[in-house]
N, C-alpha and C. Protein backbone atom coordinates (compact mmCIF):
# COMPACT_ATOMS: atom_id res chain seq x y z
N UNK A 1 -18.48 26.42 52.06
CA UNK A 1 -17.35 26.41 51.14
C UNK A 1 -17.82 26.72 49.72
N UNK A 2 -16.80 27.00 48.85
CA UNK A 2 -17.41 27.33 47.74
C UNK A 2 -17.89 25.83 46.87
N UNK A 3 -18.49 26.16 45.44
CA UNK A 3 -19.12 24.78 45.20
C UNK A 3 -17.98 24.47 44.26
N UNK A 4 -16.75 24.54 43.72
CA UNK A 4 -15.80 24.60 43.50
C UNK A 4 -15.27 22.83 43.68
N UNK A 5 -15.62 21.91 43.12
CA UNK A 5 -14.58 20.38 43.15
C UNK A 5 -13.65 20.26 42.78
N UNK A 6 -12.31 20.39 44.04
CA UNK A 6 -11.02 20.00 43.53
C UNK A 6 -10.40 19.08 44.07
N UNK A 7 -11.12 18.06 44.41
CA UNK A 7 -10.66 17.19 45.46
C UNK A 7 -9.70 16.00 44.73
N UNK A 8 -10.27 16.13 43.41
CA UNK A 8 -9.36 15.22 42.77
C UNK A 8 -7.91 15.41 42.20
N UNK A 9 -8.13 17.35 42.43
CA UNK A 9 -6.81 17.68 41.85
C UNK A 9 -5.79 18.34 42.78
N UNK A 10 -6.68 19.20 43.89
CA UNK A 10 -6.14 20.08 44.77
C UNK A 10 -5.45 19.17 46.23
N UNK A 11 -4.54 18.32 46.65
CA UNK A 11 -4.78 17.36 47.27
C UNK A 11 -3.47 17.30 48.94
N UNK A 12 -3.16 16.74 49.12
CA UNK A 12 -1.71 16.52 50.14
C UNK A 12 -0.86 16.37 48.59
N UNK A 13 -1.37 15.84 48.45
CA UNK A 13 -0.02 15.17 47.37
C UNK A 13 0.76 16.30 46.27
N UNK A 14 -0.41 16.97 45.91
CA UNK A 14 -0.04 18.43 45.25
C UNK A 14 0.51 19.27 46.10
N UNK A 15 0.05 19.59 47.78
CA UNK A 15 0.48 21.10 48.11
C UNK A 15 2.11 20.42 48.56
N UNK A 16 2.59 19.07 49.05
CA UNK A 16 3.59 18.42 49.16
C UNK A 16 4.76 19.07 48.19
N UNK A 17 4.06 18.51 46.86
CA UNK A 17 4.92 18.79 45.73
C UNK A 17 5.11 20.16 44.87
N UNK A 18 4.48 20.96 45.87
CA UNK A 18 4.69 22.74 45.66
C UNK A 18 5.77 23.56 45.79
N UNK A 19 5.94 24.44 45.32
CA UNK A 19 7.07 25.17 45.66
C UNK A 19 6.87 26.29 46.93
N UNK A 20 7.91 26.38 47.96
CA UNK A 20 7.42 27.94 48.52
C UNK A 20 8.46 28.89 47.80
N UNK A 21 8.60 29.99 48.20
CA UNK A 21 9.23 31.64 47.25
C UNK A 21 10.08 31.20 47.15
N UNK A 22 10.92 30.64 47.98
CA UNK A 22 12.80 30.81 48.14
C UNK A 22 13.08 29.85 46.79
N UNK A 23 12.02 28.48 46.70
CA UNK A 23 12.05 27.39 45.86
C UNK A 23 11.74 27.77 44.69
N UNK A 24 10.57 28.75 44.24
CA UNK A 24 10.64 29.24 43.05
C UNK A 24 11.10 30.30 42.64
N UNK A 25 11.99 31.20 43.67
CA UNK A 25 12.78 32.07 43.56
C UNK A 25 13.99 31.13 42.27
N UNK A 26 14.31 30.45 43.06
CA UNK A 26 16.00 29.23 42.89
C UNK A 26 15.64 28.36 42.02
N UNK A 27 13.95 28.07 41.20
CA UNK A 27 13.88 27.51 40.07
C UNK A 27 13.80 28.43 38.64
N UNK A 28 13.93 29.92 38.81
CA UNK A 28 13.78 30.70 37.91
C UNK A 28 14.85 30.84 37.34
N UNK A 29 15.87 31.52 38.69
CA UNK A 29 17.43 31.89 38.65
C UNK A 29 17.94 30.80 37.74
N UNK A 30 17.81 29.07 38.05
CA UNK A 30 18.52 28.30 37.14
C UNK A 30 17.89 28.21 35.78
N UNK A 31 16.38 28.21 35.91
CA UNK A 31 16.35 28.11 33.72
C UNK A 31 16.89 29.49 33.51
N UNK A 32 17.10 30.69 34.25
CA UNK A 32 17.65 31.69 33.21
C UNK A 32 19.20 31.18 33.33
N UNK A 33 19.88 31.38 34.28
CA UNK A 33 21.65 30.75 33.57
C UNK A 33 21.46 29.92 32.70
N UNK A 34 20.51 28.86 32.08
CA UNK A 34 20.22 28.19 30.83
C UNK A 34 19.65 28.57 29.70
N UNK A 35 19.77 30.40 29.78
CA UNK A 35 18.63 30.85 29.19
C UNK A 35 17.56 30.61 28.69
N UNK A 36 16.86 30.25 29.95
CA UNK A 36 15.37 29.80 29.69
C UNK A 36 14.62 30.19 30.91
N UNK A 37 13.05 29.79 30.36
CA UNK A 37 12.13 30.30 31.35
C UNK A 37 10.91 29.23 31.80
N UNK A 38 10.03 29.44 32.35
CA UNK A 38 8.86 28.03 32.74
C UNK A 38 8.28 28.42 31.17
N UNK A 39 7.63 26.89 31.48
CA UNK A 39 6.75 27.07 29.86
C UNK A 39 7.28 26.26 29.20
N UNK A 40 6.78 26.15 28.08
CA UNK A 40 7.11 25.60 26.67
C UNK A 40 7.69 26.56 25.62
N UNK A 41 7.02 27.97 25.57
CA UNK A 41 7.19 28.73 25.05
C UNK A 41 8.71 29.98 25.54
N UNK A 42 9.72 29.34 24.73
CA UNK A 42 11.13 30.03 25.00
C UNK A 42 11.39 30.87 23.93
N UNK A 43 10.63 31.96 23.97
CA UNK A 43 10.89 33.31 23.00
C UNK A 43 11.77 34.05 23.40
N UNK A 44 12.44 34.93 22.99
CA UNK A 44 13.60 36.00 23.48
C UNK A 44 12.77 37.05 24.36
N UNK A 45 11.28 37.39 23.52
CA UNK A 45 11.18 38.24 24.48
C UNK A 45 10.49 37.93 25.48
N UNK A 46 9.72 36.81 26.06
CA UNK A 46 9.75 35.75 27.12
C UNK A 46 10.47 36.14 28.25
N UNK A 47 11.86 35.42 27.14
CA UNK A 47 13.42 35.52 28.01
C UNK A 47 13.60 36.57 28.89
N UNK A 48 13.09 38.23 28.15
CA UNK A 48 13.10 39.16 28.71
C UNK A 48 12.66 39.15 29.67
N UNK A 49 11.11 39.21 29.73
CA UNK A 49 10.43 39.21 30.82
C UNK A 49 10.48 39.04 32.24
N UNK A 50 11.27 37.54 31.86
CA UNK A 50 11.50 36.64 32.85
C UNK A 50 12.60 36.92 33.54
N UNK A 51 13.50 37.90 33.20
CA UNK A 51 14.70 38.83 33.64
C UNK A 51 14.27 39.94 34.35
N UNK A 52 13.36 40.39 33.84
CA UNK A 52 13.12 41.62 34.41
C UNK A 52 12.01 41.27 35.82
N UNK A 53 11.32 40.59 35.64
CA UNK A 53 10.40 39.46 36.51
C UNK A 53 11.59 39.02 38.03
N UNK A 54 12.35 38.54 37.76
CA UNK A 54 13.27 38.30 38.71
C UNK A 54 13.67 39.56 39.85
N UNK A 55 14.15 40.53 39.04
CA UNK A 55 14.96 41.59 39.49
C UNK A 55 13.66 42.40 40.24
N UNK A 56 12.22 42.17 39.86
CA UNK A 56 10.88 42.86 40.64
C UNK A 56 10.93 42.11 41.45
N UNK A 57 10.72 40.63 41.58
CA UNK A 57 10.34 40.23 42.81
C UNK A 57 11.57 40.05 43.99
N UNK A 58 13.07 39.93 43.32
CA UNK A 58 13.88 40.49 44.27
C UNK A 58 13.52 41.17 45.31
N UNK A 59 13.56 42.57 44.44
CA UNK A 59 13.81 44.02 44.80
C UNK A 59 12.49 44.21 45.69
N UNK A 60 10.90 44.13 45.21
CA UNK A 60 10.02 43.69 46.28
C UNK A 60 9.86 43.08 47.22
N UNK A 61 10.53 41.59 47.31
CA UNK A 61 10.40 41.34 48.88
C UNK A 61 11.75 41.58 49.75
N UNK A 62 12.43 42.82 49.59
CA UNK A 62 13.42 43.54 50.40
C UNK A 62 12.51 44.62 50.70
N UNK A 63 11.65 45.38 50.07
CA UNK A 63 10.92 46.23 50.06
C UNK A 63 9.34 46.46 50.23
N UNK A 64 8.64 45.47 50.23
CA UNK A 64 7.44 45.69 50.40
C UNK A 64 6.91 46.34 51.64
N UNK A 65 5.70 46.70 51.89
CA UNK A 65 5.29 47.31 53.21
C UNK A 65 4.25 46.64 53.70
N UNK A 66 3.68 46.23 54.57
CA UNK A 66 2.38 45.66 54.85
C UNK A 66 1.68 46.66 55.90
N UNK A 67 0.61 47.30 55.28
CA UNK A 67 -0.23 48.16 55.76
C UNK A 67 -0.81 47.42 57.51
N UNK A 68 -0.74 48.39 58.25
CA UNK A 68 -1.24 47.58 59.71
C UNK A 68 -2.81 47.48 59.37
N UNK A 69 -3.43 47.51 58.73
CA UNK A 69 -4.88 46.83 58.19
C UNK A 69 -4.39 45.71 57.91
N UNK A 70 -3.74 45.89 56.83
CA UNK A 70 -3.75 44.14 56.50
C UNK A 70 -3.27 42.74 58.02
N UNK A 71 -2.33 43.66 58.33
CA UNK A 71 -1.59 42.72 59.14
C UNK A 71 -2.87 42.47 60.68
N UNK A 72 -3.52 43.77 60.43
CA UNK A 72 -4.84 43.57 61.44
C UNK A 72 -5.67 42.36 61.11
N UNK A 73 -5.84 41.82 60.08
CA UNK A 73 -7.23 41.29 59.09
C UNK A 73 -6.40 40.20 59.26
N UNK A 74 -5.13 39.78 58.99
CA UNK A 74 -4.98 38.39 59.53
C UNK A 74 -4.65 37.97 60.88
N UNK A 75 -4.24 38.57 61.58
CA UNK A 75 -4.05 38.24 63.21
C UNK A 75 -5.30 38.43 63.80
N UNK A 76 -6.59 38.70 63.05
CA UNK A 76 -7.59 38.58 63.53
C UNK A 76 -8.05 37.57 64.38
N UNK A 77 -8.69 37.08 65.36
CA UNK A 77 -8.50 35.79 66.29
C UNK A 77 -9.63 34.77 65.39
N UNK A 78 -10.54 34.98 64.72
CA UNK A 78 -11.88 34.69 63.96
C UNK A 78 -10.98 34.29 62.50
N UNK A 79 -9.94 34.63 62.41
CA UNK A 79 -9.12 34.41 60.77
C UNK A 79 -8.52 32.94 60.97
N UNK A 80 -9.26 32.12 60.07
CA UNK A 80 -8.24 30.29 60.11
C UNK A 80 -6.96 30.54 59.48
N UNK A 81 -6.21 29.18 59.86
CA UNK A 81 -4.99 28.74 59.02
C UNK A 81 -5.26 28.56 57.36
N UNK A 82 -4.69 29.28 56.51
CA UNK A 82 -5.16 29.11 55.08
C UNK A 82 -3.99 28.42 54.25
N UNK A 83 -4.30 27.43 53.47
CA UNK A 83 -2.84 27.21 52.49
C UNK A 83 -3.41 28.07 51.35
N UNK A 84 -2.43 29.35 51.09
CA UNK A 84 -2.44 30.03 49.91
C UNK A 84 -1.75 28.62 48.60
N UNK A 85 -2.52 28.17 47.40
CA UNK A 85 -2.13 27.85 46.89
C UNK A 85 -1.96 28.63 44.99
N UNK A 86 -0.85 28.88 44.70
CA UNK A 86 -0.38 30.18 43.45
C UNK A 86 -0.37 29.83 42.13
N UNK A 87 -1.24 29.86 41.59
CA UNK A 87 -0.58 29.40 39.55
C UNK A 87 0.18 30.41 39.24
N UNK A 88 1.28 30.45 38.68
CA UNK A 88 2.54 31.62 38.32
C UNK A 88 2.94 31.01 37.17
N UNK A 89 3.47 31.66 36.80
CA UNK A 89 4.99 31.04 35.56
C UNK A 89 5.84 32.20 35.80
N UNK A 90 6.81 32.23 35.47
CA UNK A 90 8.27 32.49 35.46
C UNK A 90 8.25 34.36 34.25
N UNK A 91 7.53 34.21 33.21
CA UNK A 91 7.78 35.08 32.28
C UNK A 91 6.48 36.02 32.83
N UNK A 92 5.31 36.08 33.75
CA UNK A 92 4.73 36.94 34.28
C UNK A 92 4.82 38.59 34.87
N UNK A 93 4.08 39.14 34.14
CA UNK A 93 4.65 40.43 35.06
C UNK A 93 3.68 40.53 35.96
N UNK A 94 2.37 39.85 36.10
CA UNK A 94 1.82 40.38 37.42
C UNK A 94 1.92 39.53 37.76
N UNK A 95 2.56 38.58 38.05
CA UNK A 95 2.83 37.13 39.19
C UNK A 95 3.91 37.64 39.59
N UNK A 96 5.20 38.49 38.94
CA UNK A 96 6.15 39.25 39.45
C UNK A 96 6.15 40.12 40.65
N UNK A 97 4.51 41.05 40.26
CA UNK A 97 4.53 42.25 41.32
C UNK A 97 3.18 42.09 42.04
N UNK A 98 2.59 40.96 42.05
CA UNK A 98 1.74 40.49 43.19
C UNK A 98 1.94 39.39 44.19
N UNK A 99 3.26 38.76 43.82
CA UNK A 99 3.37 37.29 44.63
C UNK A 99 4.50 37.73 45.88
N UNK A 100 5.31 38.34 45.72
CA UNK A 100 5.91 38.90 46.94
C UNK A 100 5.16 39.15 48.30
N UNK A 101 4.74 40.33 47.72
CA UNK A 101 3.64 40.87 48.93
C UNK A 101 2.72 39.36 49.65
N UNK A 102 2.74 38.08 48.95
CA UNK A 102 1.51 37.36 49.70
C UNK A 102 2.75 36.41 50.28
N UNK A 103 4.14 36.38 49.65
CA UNK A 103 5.31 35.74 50.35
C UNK A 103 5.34 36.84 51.71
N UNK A 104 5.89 37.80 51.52
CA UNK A 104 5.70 38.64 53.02
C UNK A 104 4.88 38.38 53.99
N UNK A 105 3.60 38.12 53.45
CA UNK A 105 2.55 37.89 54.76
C UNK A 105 2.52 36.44 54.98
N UNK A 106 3.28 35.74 54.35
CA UNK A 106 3.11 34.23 54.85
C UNK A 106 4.47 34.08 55.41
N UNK A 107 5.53 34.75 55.69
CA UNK A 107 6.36 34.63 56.60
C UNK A 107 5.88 35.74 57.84
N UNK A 108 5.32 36.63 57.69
CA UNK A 108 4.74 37.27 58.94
C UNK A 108 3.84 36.87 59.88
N UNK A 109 3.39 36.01 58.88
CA UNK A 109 2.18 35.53 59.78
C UNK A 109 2.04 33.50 60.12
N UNK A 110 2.10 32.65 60.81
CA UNK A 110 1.79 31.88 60.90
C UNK A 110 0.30 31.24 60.64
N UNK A 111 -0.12 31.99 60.31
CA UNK A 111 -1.95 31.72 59.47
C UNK A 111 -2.14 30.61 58.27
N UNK A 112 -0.83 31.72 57.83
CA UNK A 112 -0.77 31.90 55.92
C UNK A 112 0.14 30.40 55.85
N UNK A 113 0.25 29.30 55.00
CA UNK A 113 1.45 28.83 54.21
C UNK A 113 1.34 29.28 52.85
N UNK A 114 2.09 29.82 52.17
CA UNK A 114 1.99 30.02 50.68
C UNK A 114 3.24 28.76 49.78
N UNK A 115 1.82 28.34 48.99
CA UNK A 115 2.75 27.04 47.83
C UNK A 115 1.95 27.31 46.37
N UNK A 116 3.23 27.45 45.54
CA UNK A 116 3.53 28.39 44.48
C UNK A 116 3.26 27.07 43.25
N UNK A 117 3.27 26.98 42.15
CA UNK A 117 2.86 25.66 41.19
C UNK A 117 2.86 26.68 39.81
N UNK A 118 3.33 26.05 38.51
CA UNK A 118 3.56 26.65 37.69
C UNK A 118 1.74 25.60 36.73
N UNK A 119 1.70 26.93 35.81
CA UNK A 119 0.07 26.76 35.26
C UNK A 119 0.06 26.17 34.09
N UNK A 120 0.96 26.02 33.59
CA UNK A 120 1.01 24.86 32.51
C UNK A 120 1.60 23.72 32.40
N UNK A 121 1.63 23.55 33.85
CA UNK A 121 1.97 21.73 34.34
C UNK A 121 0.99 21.31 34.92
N UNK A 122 -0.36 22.57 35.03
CA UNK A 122 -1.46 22.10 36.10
C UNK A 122 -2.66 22.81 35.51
N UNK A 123 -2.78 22.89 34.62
CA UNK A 123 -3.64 23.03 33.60
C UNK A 123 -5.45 22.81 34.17
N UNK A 124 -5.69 21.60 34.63
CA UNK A 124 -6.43 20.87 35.02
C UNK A 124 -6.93 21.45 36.56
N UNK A 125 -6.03 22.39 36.81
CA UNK A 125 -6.30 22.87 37.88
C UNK A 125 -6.67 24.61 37.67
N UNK A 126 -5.96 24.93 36.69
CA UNK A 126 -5.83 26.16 36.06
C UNK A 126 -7.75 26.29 35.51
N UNK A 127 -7.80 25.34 34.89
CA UNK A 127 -9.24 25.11 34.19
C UNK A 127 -10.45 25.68 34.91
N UNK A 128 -9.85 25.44 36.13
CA UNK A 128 -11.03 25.30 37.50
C UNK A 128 -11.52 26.69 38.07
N UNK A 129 -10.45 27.79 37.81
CA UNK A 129 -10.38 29.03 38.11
C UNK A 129 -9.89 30.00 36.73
N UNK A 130 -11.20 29.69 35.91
CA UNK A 130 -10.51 30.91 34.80
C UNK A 130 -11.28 32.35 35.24
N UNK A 131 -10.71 33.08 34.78
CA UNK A 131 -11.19 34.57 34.37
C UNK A 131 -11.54 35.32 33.19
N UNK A 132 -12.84 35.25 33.72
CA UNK A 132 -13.37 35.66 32.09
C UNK A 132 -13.38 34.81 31.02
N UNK A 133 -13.01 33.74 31.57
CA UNK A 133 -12.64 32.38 30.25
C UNK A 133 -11.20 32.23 29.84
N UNK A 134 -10.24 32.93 30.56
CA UNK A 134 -8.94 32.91 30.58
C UNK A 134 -8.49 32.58 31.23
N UNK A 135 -6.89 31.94 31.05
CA UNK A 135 -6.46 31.35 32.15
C UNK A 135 -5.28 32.42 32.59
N UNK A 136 -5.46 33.51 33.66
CA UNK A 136 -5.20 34.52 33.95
C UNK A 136 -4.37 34.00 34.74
N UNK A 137 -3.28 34.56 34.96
CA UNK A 137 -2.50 34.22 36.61
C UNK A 137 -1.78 35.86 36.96
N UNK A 138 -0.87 35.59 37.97
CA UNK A 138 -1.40 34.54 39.22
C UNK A 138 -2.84 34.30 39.61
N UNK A 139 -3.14 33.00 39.99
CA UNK A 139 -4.42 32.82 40.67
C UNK A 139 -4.10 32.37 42.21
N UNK A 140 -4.83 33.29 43.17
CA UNK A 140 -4.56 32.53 44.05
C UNK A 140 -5.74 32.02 44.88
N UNK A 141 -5.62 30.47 45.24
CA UNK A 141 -6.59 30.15 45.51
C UNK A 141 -6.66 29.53 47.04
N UNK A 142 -7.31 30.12 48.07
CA UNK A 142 -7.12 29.97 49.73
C UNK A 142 -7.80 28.86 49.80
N UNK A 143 -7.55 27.87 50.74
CA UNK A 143 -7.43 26.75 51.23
C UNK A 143 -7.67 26.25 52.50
N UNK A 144 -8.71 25.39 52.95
CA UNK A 144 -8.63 24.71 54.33
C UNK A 144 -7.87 24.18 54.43
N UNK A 145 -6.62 24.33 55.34
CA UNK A 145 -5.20 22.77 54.88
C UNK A 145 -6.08 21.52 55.49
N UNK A 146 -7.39 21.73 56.02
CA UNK A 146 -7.72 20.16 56.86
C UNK A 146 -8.27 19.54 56.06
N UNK A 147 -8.92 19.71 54.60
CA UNK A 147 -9.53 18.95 53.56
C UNK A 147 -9.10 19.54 52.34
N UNK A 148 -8.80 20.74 51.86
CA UNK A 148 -8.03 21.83 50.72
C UNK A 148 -9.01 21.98 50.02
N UNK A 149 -10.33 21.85 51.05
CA UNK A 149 -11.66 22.81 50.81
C UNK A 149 -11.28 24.19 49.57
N UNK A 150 -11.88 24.96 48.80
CA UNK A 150 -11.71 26.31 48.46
C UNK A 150 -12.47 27.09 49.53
N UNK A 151 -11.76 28.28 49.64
CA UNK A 151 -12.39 28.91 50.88
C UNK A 151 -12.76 30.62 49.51
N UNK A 152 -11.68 30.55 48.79
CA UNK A 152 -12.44 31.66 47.12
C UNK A 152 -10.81 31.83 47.05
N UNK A 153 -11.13 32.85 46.18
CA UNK A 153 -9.50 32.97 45.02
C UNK A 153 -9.53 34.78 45.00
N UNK A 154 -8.31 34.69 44.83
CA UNK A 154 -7.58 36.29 44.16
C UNK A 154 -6.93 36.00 42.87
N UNK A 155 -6.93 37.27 42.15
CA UNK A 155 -6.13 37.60 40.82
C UNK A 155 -7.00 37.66 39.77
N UNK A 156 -6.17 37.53 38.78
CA UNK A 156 -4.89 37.73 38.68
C UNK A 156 -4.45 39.39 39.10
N UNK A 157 -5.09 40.01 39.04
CA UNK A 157 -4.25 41.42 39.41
C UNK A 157 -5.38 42.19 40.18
N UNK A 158 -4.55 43.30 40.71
CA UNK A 158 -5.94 44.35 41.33
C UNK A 158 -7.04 45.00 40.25
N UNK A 159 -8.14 45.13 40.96
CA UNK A 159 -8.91 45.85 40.14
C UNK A 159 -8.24 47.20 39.62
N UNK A 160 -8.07 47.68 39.87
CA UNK A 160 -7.66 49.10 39.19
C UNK A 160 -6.76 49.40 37.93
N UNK A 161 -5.60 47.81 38.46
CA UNK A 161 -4.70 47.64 37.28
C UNK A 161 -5.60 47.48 35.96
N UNK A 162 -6.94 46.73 35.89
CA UNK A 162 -7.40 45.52 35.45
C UNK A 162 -8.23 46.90 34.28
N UNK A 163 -8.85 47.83 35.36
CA UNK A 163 -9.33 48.89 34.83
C UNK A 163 -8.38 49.75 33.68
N UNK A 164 -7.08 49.68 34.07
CA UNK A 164 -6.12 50.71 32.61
C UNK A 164 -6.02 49.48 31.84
N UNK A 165 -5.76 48.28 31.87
CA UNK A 165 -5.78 47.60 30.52
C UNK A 165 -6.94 47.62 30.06
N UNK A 166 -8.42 47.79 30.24
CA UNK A 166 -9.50 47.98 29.54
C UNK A 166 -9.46 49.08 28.46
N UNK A 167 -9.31 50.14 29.47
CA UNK A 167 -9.07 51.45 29.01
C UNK A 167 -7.92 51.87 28.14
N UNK A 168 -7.07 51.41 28.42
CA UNK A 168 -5.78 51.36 27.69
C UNK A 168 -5.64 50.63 25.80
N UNK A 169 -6.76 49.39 26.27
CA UNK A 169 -6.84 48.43 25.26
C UNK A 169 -8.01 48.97 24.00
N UNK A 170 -9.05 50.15 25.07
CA UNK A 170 -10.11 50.49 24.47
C UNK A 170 -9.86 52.05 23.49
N UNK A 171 -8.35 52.58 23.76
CA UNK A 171 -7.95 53.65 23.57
C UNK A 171 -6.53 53.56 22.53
N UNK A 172 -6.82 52.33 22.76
CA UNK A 172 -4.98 51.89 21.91
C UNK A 172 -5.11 50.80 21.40
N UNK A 173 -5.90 50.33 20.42
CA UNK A 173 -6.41 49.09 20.06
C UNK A 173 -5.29 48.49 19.14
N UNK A 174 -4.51 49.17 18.24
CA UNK A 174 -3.69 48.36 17.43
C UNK A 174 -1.91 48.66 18.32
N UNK A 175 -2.18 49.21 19.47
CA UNK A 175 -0.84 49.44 19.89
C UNK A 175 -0.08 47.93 20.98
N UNK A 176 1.14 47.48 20.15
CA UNK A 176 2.09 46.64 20.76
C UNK A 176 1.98 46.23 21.90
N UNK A 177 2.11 44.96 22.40
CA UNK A 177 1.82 44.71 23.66
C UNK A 177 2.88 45.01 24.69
N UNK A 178 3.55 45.52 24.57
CA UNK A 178 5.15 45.73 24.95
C UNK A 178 4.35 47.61 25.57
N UNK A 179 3.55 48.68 24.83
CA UNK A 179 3.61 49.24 24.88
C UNK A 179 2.44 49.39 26.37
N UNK A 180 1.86 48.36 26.42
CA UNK A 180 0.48 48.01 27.36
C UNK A 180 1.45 47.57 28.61
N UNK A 181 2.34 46.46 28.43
CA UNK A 181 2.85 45.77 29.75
C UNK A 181 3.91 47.26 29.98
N UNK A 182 4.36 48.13 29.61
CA UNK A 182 4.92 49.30 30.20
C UNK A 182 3.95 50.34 30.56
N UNK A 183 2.83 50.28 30.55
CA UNK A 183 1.66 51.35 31.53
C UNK A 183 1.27 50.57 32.51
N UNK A 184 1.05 49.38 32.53
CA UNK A 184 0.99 48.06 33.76
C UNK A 184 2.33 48.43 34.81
N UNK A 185 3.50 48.23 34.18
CA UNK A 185 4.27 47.88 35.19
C UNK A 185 4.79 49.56 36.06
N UNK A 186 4.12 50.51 34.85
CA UNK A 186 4.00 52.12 35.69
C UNK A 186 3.36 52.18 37.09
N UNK A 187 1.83 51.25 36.68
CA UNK A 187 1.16 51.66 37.65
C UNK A 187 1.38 50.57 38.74
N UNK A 188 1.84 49.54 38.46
CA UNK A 188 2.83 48.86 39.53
C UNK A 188 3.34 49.67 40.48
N UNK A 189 4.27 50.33 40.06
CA UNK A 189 5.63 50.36 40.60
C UNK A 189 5.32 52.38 41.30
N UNK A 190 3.80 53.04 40.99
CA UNK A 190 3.23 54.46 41.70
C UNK A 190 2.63 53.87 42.60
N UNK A 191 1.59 52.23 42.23
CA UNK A 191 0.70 51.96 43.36
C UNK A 191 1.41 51.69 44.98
N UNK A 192 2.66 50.55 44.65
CA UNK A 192 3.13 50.04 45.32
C UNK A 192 2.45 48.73 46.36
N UNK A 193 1.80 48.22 46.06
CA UNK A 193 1.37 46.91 46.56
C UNK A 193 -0.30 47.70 47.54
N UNK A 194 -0.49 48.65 47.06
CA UNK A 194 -1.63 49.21 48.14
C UNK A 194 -2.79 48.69 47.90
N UNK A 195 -3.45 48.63 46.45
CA UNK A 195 -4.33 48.41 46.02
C UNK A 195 -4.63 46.94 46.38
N UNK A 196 -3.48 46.02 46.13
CA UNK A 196 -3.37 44.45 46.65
C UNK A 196 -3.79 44.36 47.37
N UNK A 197 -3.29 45.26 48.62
CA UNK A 197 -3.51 45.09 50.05
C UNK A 197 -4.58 44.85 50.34
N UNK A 198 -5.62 46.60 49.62
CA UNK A 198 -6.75 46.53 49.88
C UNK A 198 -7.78 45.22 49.56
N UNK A 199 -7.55 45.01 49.15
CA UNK A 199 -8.16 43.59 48.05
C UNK A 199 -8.43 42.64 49.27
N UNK A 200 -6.81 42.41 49.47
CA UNK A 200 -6.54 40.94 50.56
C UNK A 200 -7.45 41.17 51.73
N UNK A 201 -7.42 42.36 52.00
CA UNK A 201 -8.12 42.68 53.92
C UNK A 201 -9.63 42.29 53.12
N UNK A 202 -10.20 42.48 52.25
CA UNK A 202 -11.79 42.06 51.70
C UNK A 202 -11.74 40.87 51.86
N UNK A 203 -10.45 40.38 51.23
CA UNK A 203 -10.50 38.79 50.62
C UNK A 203 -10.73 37.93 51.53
N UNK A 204 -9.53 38.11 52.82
CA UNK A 204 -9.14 37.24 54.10
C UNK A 204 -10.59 37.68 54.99
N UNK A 205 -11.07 38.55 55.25
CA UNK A 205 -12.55 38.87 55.74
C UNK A 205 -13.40 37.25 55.19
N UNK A 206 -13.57 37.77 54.09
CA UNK A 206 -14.79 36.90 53.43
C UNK A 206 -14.56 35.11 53.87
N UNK A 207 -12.90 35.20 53.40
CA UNK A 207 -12.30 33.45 53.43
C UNK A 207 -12.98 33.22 54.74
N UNK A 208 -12.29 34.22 56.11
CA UNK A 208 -12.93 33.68 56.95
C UNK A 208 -14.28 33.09 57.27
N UNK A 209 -15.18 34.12 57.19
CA UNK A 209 -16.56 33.80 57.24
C UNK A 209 -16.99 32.36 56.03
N UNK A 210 -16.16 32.08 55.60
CA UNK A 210 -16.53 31.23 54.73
C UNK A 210 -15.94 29.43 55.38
N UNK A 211 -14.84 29.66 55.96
CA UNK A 211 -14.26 29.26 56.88
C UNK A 211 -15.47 28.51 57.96
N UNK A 212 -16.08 29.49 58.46
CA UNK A 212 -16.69 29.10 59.66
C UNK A 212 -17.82 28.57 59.35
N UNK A 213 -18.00 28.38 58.40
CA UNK A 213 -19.35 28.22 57.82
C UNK A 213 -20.25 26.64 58.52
């Protein structure tokens, strides 16, 4: 397993008190009729986000595709039961257009449970998995459900995305962030969940073998 201690935080009692999609689908929908969003931070353009955030992950899990690789890599007979557990918030654009696709495969598959948790109510858990020294999300972090062992983590986004904000950031240094999260959500919406995919069939490989350990 990884050397990763979350035993004090990662627990029954937490994945209990998790959300799955439909639940944080139906906790978004109501802070926006209140016009509001997760967080502390209720900015307008937040607000936005978190509108447009909705209407992606809609529209994605009517639409997503799951490559027969992927769907190979978990019906694998050698692949354990994993609890996907998710740091998200609500005003995210890549918790928007990466968390569908791992809702899809956890209703396709009986392997997967996916439970969703917002990252600034769980901070302490958030801490445990930064990136780069950031607290990046989505994080997702796979799970033995028989102890909630770490078996390793995904995110926050695909490599490739990860590659145009470098490049993007290294080429456009004083340009608006508004102008960055619209070349992100371009290459979203040309990739179409492929690059993810590829990722996951590495990811769920490795969990396993880590699994059996």
């Amino acid at each position: 397993m990884t050397d990763v201690d979350t035993k004090s935080t990662i627990n029954e009692a937490l994945i209990n008190s998790s959300m799955n999609f439909e639940e944080y689908l139906g906790l978004l929908n109501d802070l926006y009729a209140q016009g509001k969003t997760t967080g502390e931070n209720q900015s307008e353009e937040l607000l936005n986000y978190a509108k447009m955030n909705l209407q992606r992950m809609k529209r994605l899990n009517k639409t997503v595709s799951i490559s027969d690789q992927l769907l190979g890599a978990i019906s694998a007979t050698e692949t354990p039961k994993m609890t996907w557990l998710v740091l998200t918030e609500g005003w995210c654009g890549d918790a928007a257009q990466n968390i569908p696709l791992l809702n899809k495969l956890a209703v396709v598959s009986d392997k997967i449970e996916l439970k969703l948790i917002l990252r600034d109510e769980h901070l302490d858990i958030m801490d445990q998995f930064l990136t780069n020294g950031g607290r990046s999300i989505p994080k997702l972090i796979a799970l033995n459900p028989e102890d909630f062992s770490v078996l390793g983590t995904w995110g926050p986004r695909p490599k490739p995305s990860q590659e145009l904000i470098n490049e993007f950031k290294l080429k456009n240094p004083d340009a608006p962030f508004s102008e960055l999260a619209a070349a992100l959500q371009l290459w979203y919406a040309r990739d179409k969940t492929q690059a993810q995919q590829v990722e996951l069939i590495e990811c769920i490989n490795k969990w396993a073998e880590e699994h059996n350990k």
